[in-house]
Structure formats: C-alpha cells, structure tokens
N, C-alpha and C. Protein backbone atom coordinates (compact mmCIF):
# COMPACT_ATOMS: atom_id res chain seq x y z
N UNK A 1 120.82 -150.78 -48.48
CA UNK A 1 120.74 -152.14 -48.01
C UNK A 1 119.64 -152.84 -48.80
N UNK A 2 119.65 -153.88 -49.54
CA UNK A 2 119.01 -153.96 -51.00
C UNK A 2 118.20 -155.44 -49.94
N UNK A 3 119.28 -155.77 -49.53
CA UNK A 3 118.58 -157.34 -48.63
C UNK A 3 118.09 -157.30 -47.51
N UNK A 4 116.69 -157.61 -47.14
CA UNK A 4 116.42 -157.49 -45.62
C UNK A 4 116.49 -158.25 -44.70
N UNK A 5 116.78 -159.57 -45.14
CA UNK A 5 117.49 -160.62 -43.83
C UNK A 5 116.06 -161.06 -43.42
N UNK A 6 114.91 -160.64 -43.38
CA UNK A 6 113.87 -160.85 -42.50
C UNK A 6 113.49 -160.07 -41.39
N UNK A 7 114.68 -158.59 -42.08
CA UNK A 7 114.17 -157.56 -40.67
C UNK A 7 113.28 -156.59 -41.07
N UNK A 8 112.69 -156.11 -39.77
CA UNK A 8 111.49 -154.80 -40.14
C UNK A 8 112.32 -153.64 -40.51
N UNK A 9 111.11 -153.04 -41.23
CA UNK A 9 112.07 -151.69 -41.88
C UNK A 9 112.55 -150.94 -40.44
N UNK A 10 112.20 -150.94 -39.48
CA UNK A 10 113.05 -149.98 -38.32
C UNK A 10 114.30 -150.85 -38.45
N UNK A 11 114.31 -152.21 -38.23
CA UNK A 11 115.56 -152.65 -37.87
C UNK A 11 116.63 -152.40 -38.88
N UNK A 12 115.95 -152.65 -40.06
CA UNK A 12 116.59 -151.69 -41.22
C UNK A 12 117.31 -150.64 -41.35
N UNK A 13 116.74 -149.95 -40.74
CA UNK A 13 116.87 -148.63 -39.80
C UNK A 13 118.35 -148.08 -39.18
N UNK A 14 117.95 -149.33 -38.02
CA UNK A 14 118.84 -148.91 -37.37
C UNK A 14 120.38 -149.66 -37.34
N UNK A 15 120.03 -150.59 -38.34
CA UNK A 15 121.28 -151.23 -38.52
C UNK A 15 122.42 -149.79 -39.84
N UNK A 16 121.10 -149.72 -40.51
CA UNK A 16 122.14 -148.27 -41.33
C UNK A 16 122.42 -147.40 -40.74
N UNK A 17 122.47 -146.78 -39.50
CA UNK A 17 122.87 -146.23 -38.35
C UNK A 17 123.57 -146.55 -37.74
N UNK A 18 123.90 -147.98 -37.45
CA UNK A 18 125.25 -148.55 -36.70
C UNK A 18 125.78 -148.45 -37.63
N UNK A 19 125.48 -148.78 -38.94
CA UNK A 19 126.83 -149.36 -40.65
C UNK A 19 127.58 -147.75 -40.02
N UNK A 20 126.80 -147.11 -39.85
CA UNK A 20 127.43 -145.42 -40.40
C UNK A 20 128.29 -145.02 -39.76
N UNK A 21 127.92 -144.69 -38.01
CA UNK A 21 128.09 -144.67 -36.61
C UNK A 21 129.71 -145.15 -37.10
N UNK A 22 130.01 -146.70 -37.10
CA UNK A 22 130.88 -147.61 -37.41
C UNK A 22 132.22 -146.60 -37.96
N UNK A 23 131.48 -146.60 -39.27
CA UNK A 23 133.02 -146.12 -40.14
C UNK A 23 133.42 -144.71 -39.49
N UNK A 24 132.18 -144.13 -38.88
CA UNK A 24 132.66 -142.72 -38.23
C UNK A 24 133.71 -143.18 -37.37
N UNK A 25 133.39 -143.93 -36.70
CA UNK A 25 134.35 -144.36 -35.16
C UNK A 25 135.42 -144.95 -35.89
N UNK A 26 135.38 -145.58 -36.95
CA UNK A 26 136.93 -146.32 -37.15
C UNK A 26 137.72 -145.34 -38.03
N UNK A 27 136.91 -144.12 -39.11
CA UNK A 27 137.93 -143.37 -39.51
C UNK A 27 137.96 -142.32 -38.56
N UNK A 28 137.70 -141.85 -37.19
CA UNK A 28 137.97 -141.05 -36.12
C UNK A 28 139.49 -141.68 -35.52
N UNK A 29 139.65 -143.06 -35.64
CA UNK A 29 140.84 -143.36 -34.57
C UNK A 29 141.79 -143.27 -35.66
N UNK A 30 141.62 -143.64 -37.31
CA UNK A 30 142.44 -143.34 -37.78
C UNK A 30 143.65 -142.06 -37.91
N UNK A 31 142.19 -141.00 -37.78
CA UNK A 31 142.63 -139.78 -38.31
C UNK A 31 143.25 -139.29 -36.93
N UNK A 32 143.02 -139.67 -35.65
CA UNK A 32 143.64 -139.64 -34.31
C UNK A 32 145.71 -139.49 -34.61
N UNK A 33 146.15 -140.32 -35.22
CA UNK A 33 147.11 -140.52 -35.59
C UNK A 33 147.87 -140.03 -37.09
N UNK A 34 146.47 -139.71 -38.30
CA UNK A 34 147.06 -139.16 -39.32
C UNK A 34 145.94 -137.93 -39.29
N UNK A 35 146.46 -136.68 -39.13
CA UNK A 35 145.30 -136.23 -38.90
C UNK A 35 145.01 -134.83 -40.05
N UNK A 36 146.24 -135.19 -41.04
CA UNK A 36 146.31 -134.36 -42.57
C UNK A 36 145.67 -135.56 -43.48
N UNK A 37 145.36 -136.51 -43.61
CA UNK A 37 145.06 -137.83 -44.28
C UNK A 37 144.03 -137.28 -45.16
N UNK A 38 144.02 -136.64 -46.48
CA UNK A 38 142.71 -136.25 -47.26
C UNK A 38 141.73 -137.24 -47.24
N UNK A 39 141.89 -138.38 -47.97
CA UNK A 39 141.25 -139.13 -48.07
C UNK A 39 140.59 -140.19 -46.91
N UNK A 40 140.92 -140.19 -46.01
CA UNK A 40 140.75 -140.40 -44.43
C UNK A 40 139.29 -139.32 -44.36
N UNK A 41 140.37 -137.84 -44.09
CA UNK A 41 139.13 -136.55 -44.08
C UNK A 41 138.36 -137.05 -45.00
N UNK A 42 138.05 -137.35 -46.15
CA UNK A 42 136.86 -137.45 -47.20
C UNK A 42 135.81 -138.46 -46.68
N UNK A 43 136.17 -139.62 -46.29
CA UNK A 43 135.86 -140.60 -45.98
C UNK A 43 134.85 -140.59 -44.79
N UNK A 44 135.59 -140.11 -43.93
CA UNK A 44 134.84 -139.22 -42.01
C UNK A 44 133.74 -138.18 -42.70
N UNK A 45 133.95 -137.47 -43.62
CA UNK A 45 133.06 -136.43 -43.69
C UNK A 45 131.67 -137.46 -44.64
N UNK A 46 131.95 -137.94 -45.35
CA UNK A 46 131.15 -138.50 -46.33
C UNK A 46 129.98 -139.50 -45.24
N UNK A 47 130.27 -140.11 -44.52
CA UNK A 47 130.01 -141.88 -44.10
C UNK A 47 129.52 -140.45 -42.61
N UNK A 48 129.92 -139.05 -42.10
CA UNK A 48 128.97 -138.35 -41.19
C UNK A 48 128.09 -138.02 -41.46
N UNK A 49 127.86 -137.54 -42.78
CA UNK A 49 126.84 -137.10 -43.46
C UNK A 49 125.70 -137.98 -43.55
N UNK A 50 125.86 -139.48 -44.31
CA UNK A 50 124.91 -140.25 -44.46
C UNK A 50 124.55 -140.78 -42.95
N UNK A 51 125.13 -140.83 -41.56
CA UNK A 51 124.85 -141.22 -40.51
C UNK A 51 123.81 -140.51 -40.18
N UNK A 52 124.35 -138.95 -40.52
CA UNK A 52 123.31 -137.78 -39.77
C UNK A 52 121.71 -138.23 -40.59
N UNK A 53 121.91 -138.27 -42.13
CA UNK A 53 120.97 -138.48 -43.22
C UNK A 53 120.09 -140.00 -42.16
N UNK A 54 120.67 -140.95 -42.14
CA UNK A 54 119.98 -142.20 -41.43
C UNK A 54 119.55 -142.08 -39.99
N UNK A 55 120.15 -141.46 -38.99
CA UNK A 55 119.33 -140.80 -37.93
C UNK A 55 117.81 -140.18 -38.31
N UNK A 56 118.16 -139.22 -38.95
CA UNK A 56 117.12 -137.89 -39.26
C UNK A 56 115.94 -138.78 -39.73
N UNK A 57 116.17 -139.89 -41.08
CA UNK A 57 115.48 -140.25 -41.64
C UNK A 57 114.40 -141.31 -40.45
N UNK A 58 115.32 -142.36 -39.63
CA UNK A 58 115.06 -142.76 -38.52
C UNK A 58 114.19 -141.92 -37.39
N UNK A 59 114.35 -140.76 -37.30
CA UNK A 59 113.34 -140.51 -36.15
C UNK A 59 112.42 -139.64 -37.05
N UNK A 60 112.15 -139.43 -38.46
CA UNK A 60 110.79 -139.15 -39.00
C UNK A 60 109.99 -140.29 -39.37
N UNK A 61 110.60 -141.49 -39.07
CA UNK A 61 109.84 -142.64 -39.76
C UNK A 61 109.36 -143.38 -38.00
N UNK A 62 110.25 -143.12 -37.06
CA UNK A 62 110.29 -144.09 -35.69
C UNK A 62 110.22 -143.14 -34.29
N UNK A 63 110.27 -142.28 -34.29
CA UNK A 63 110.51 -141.60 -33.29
C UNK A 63 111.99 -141.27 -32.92
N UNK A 64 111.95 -140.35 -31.80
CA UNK A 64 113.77 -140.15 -31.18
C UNK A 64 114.12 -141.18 -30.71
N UNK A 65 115.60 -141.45 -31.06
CA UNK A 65 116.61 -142.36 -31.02
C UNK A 65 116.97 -142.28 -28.89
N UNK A 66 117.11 -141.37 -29.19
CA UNK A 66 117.77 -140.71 -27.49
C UNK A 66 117.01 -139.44 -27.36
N UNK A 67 117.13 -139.07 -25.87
CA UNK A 67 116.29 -138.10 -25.14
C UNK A 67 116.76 -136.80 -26.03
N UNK A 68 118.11 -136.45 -26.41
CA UNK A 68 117.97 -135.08 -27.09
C UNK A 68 117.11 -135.05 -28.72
N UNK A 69 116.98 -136.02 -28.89
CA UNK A 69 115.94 -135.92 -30.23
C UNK A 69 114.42 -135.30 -30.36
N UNK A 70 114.12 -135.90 -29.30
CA UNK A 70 112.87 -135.20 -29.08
C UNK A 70 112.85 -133.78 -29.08
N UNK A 71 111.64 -134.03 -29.62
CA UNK A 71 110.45 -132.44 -30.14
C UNK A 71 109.67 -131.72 -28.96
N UNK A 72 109.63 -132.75 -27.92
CA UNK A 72 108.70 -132.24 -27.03
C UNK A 72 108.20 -130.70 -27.06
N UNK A 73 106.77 -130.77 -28.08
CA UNK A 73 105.99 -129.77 -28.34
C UNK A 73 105.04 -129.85 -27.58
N UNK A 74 104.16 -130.55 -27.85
CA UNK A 74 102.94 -131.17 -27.38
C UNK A 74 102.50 -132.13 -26.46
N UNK A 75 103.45 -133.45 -26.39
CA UNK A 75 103.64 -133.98 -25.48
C UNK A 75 104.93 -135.00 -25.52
N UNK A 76 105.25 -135.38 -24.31
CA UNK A 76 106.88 -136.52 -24.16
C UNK A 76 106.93 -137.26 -25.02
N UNK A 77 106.86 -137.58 -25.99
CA UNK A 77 107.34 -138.49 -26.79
C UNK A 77 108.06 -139.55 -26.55
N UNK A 78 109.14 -139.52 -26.11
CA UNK A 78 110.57 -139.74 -25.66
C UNK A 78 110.24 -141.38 -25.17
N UNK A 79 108.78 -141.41 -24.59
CA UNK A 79 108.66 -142.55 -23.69
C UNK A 79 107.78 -143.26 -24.96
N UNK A 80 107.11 -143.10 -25.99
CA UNK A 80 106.25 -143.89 -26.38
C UNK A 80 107.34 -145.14 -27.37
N UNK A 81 106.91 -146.04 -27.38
CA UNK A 81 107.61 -147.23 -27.49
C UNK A 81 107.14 -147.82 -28.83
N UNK A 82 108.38 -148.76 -28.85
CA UNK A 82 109.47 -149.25 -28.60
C UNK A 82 110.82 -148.84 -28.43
N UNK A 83 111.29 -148.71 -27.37
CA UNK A 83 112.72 -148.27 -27.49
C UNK A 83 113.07 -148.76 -28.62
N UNK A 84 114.47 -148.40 -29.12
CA UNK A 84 115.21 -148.50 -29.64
C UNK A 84 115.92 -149.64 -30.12
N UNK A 85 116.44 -150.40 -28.63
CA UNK A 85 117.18 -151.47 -28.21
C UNK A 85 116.10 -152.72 -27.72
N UNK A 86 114.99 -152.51 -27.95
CA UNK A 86 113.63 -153.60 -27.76
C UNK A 86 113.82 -154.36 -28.60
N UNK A 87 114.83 -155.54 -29.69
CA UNK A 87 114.99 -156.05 -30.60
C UNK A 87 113.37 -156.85 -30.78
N UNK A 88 112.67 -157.30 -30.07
CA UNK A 88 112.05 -158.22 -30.12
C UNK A 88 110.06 -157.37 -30.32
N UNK A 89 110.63 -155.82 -30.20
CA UNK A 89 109.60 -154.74 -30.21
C UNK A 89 109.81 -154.41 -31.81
N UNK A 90 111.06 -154.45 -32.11
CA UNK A 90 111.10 -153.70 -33.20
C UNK A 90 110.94 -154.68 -34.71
C-alpha cells in the first residue's frame, strides 16, 4: 500500500488485513461451488498466506488482534489499548 490516505501506520495495518481477509472470503465462496478450480486454489492459498504474513506482522508491531493472539506470559495484554476497532484510537 504505497499511499497512506492520511492513515496511521496501524490503520495501515489493518486495512491490509481486511484487503487480505477479503479475497480469502470471496475466493472461499468461489471455490464453495468450483472446488477443482487451480487457479481459484492458487489464488486462496496465495492472498492466505499474505493475510497470515499481515496479522503476524500486525500484532508484532500493535499488539493481539483478538483474545487468541495473545502471549499472556507475563501479564494480560489482551486489554492494553487501543482496541482494534477504536478508529479514532488508532
């Protein structure tokens, strides 16, 4: 994402996480119906990969996304803020 619109790098963030999320969910309903589709399969596997890659990268830069992310080693994490969905935090 080369342009930032005027957003913070989290929002940055987490918008390359929905981009990703996205094509997962729309080549999932595809492949619902074609479900030999190589290039479909290529597509789902490729655009999971970089989702997982933009999560991961996301909670070493921001913290956990959702409660199973957390590390809880040392202490809850989970609660220190800004959520996620705080547009006006983030």
């Amino acid at each position: 994402m080369a342009e930032n619109n005027g957003m913070t790098h989290r929002q940055q963030m987490l918008r390359k996480i929905q981009m990703e999320d996205f094509a997962c969910f729309e080549a999932a309903l595809y492949l619902d119906t074609h479900k030999t589709a190589p290039d479909a399969l290529e597509y789902y596997r490729k655009h999971a990969k970089l989702a997982k890659e933009a999560r991961e990268a996301y909670i070493a830069h921001h913290g956990p996304l959702n409660i199973s992310d957390s590390k809880a080693e040392s202490s809850w994490e989970w609660t220190d803020g800004p959520w996620p969905w705080e547009y006006s935090a983030n």
